[in-house]
C-alpha atoms as a PDB file:
ATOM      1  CA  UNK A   1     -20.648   0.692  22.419  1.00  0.00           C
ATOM      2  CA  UNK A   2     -18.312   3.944  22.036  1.00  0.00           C
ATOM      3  CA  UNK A   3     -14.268   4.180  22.549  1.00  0.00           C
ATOM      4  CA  UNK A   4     -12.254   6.882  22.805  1.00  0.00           C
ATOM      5  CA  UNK A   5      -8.874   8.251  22.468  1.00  0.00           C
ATOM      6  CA  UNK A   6      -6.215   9.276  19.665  1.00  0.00           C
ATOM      7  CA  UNK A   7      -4.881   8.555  16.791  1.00  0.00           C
ATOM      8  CA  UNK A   8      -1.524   9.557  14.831  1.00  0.00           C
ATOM      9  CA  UNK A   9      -1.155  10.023  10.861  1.00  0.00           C
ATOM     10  CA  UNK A  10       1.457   9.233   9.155  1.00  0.00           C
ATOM     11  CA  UNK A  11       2.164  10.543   5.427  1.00  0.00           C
ATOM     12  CA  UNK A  12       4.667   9.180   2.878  1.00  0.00           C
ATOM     13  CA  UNK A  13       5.213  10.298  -0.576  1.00  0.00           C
ATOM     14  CA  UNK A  14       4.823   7.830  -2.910  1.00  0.00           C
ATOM     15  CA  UNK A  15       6.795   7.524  -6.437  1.00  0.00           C
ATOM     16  CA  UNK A  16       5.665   9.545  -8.718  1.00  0.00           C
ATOM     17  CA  UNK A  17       3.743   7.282 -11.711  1.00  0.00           C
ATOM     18  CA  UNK A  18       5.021   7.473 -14.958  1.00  0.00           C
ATOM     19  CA  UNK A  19       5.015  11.180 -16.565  1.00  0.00           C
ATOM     20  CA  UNK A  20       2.135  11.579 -14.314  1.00  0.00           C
ATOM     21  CA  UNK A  21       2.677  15.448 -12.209  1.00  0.00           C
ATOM     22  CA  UNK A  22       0.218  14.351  -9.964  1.00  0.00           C
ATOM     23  CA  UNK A  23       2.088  12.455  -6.737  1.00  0.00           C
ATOM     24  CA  UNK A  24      -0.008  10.205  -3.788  1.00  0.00           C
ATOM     25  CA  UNK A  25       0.652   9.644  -0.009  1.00  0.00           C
ATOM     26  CA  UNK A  26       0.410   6.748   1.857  1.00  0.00           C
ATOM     27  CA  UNK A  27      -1.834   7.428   5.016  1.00  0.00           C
ATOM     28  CA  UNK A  28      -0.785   5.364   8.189  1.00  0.00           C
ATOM     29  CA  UNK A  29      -3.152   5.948  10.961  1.00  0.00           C
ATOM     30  CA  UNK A  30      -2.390   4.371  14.518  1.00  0.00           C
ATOM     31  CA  UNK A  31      -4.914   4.507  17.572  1.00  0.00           C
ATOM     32  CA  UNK A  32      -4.266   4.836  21.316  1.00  0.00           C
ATOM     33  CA  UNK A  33      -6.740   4.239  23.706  1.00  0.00           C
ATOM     34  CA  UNK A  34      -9.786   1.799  24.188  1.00  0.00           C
ATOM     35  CA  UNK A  35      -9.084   0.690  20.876  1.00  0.00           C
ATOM     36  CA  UNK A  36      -5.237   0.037  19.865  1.00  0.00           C
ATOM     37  CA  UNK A  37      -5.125  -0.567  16.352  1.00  0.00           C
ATOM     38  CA  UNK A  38      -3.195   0.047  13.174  1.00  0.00           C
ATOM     39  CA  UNK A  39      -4.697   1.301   9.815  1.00  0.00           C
END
């Protein structure tokens, strides 16, 4: 079985951790198409 069609990304800063200089993003990825789906 295959689907197709697109997706959009979504990136968020995060807090920085601590004393840590090193910062994270939250990934949000939302498909359109045969599959419509939130990850």
């Amino acid at each position: 079985m295959n689907a197709s069609g697109t997706f959009d990304v979504t990136l968020t800063p995060q807090p920085l951790a601590g004393e840590s200089a090193m910062g994270s993003l939250a990934l949000d990825k939302t498909f359109h198409g045969d599959l419509e789906a939130t990850s």
